[in-house]
C-alpha atoms as a PDB file:
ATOM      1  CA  UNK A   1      51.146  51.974  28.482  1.00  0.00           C
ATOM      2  CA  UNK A   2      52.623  50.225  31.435  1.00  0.00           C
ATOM      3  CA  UNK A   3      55.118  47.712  31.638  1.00  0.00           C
ATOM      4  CA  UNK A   4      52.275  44.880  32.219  1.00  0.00           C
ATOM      5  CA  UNK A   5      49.857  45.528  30.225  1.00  0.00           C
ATOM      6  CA  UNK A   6      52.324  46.192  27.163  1.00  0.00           C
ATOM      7  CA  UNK A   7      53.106  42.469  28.469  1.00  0.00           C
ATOM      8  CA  UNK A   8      49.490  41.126  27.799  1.00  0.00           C
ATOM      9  CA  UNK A   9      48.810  42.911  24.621  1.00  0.00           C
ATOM     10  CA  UNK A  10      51.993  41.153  23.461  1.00  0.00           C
ATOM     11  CA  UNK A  11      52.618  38.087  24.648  1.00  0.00           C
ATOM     12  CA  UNK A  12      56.602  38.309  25.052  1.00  0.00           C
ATOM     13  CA  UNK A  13      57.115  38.455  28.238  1.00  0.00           C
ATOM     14  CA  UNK A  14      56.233  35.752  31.237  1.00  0.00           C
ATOM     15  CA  UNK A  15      53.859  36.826  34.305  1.00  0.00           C
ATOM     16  CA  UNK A  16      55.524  34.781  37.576  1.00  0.00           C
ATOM     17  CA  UNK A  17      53.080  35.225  40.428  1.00  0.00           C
ATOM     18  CA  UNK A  18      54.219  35.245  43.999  1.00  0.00           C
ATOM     19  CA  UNK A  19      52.089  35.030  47.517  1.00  0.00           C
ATOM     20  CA  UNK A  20      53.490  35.849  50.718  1.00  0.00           C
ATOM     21  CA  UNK A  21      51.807  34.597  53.937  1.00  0.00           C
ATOM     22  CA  UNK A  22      52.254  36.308  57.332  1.00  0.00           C
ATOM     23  CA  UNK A  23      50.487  36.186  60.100  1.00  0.00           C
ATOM     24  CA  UNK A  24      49.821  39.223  62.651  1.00  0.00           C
ATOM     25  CA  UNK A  25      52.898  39.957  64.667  1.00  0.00           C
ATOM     26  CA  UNK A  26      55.080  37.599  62.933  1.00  0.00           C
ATOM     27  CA  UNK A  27      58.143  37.435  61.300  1.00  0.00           C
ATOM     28  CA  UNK A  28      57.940  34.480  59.479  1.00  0.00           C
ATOM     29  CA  UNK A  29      56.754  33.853  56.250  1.00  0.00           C
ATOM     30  CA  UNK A  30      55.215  31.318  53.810  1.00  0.00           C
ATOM     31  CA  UNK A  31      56.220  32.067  50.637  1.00  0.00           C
ATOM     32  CA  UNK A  32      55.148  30.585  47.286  1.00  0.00           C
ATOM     33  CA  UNK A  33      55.543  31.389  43.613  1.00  0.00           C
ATOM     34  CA  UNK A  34      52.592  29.779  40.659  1.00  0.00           C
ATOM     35  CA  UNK A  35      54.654  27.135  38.495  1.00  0.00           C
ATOM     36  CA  UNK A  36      57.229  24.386  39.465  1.00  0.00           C
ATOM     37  CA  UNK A  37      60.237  26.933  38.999  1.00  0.00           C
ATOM     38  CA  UNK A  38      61.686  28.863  41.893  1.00  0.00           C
ATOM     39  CA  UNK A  39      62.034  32.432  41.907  1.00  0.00           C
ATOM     40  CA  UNK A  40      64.104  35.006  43.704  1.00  0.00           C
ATOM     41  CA  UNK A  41      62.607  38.356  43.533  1.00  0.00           C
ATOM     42  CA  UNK A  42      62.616  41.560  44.830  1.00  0.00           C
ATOM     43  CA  UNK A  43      59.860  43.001  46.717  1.00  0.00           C
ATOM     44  CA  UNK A  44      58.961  46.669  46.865  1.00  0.00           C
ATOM     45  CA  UNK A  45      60.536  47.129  50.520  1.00  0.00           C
ATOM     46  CA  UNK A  46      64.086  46.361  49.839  1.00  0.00           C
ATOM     47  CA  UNK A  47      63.783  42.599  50.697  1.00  0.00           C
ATOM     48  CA  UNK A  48      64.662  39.493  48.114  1.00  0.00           C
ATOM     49  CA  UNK A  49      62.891  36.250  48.452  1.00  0.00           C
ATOM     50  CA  UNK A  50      63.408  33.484  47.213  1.00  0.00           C
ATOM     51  CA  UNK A  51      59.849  31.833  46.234  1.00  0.00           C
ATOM     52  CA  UNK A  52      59.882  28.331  45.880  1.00  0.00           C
ATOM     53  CA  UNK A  53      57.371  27.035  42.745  1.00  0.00           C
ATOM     54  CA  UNK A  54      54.410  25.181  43.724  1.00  0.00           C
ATOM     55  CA  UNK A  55      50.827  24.053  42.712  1.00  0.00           C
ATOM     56  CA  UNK A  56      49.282  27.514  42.853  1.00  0.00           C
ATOM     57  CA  UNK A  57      45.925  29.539  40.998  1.00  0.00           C
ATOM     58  CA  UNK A  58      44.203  32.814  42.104  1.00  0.00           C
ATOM     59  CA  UNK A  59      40.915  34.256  40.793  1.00  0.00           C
ATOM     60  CA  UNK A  60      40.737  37.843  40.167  1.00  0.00           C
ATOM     61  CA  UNK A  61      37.634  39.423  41.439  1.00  0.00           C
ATOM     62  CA  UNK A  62      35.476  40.802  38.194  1.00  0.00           C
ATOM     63  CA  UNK A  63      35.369  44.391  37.958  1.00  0.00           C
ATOM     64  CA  UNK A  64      31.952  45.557  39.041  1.00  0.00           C
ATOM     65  CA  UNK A  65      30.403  48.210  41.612  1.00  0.00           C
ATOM     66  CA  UNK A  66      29.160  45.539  43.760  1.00  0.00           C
ATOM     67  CA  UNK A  67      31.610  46.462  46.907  1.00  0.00           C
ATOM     68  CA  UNK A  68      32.277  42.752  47.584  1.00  0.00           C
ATOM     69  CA  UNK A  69      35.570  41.971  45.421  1.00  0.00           C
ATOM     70  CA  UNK A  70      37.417  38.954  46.467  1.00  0.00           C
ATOM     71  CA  UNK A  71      40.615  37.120  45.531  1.00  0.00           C
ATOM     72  CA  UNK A  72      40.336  32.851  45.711  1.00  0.00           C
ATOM     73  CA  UNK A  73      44.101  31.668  46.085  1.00  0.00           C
ATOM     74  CA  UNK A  74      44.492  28.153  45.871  1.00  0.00           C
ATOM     75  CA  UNK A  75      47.905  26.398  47.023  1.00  0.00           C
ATOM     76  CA  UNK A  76      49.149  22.845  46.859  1.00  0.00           C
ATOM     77  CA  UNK A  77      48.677  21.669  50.179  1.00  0.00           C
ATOM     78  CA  UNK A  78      49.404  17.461  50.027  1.00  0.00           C
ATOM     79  CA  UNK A  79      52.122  17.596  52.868  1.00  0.00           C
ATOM     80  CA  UNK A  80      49.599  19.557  54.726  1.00  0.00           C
ATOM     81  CA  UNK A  81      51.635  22.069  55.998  1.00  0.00           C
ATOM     82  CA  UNK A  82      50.169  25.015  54.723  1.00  0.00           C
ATOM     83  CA  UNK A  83      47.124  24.201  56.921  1.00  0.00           C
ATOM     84  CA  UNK A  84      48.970  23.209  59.620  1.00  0.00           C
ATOM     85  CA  UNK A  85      50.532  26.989  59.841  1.00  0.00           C
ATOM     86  CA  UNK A  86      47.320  28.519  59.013  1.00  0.00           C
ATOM     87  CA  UNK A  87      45.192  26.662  61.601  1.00  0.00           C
ATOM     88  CA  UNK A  88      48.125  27.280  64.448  1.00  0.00           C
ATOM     89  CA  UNK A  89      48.207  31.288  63.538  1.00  0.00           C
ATOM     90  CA  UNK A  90      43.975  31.275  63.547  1.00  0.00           C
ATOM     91  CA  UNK A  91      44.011  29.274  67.029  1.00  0.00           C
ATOM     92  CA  UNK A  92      46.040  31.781  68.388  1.00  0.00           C
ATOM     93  CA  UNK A  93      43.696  34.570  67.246  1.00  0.00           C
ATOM     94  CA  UNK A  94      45.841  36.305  64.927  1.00  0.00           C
ATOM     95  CA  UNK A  95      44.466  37.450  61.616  1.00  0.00           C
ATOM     96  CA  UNK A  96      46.596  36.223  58.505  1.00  0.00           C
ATOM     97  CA  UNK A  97      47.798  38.455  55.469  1.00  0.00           C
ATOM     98  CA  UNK A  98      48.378  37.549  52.036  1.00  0.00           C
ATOM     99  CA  UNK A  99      51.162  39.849  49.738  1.00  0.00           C
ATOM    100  CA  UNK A 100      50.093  38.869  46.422  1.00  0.00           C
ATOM    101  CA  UNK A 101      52.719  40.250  43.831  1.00  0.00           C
ATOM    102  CA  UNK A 102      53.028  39.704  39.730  1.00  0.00           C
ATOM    103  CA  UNK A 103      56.323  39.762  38.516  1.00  0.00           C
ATOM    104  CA  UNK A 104      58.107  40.388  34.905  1.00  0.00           C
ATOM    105  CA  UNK A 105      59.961  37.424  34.149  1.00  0.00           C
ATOM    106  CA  UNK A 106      62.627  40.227  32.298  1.00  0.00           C
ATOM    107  CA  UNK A 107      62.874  42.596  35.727  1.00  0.00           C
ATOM    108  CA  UNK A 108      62.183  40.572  38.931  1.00  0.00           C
ATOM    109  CA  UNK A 109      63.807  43.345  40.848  1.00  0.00           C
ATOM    110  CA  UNK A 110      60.264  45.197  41.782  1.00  0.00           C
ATOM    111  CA  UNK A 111      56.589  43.272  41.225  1.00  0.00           C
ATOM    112  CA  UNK A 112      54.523  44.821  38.771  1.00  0.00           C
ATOM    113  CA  UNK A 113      51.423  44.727  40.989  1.00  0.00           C
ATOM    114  CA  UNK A 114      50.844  44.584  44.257  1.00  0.00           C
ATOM    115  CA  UNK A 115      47.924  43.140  46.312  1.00  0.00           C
ATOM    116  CA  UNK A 116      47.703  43.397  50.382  1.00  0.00           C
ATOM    117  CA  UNK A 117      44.656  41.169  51.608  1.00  0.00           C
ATOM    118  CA  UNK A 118      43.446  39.733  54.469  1.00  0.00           C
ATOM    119  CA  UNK A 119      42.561  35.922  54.774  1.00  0.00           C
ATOM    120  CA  UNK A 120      38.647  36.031  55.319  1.00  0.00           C
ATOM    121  CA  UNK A 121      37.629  32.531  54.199  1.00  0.00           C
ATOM    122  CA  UNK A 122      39.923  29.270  54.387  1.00  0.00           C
ATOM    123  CA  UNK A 123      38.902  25.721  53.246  1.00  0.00           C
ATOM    124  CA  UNK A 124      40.925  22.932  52.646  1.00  0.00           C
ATOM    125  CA  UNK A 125      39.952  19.672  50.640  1.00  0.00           C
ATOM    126  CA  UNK A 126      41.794  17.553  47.957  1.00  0.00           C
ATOM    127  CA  UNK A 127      45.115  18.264  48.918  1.00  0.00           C
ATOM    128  CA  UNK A 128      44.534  22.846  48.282  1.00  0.00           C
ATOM    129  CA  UNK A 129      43.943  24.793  50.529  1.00  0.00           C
ATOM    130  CA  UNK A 130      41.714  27.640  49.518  1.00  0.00           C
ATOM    131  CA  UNK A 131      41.790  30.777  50.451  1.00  0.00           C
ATOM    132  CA  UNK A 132      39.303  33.522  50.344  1.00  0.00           C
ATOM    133  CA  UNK A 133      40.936  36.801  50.404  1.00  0.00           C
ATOM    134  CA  UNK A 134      39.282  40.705  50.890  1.00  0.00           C
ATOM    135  CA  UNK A 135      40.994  43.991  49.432  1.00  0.00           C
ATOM    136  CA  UNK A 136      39.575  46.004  52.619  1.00  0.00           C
ATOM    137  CA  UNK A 137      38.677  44.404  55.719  1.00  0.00           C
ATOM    138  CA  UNK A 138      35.901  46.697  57.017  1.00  0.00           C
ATOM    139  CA  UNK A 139      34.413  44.702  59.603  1.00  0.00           C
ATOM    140  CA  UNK A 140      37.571  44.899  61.549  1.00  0.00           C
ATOM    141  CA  UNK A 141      37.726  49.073  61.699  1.00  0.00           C
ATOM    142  CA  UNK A 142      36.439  50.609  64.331  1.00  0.00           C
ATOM    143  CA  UNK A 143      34.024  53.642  63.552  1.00  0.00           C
ATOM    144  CA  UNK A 144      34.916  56.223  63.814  1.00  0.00           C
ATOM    145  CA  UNK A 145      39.050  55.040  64.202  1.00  0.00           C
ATOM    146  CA  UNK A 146      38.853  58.634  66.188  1.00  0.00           C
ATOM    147  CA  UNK A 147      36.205  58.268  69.010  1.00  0.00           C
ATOM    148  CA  UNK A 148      34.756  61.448  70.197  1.00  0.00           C
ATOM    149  CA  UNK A 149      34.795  62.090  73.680  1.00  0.00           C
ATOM    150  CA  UNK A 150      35.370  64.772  76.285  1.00  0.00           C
ATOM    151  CA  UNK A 151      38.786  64.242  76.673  1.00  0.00           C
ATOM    152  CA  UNK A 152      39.488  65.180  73.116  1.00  0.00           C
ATOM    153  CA  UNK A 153      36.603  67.600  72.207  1.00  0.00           C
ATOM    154  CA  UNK A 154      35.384  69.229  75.421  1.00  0.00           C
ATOM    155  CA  UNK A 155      32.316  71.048  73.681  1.00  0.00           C
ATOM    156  CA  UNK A 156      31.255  67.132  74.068  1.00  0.00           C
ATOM    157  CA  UNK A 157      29.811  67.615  78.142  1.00  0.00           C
ATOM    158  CA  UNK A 158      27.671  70.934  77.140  1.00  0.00           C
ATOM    159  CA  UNK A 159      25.292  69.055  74.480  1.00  0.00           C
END
């Protein structure tokens, strides 16, 4: 039994969730933990953050063989800068990512679980901004990645 789900068959321990928001090509960060405590954690590439606590709420997609699973991630956005850096990065044509990572509140040295998603949806009213968030972006991969031509398979020009 893992470490989390020993944690909700028992109730002991606390689950702090984190989200990280970068854009493509970007350095910075937006970074945001569920609660009104801050956290500094450690993330599973060496880094620690320091997640400041926030209005926050995610739905997990249900499990199902539909092939359209989602996460909705909802963050406090009254000061309106969360849409403000969202709507900057999305005018500039860059597509935005979303780390979403559950911490042990008795080892926040590595996240338990690890989500990377792409912002598909975004919709902002009564002071959240919403996000709609996809496991696999398939409408941005090119197929085939490899494209076939005579420069790689010369066999190509005879057919």
């Amino acid at each position: 039994m893992s470490a989390i789900e020993q944690c909700y068959a028992s109730g002991g321990d606390m689950i702090i969730k984190t989200v990280e928001v970068r854009a493509e090509g970007e350095s910075d960060t937006m970074l945001f933990s569920q609660g009104f405590d801050d956290w500094t954690c450690g993330t599973e590439d060496g880094r620690e953050l320091t997640f400041p606590g926030v209005a926050m709420g995610d739905a997990l997609p249900k499990s199902d063989g539909s092939g359209y699973q989602s996460l909705n991630i909802e963050i406090d956005n009254t000061l309106g800068n969360v849409q403000k850096v969202v709507e900057e990065y999305r005018l500039a044509g860059k597509r935005i990512y979303i780390t979403h990572r559950e911490y042990l509140l008795s080892d926040l040295s590595y996240p338990t679980s690890i989500y990377h998603l792409t912002v598909l949806d975004r919709e902002y009213a009564d002071n959240t901004a919403k996000f709609s968030c996809g496991f696999f972006d398939l409408l941005n991969i090119g197929y085939p990645r490899d494209k076939l031509t005579t420069l790689v398979a010369p066999g190509l020009k005879y057919i």
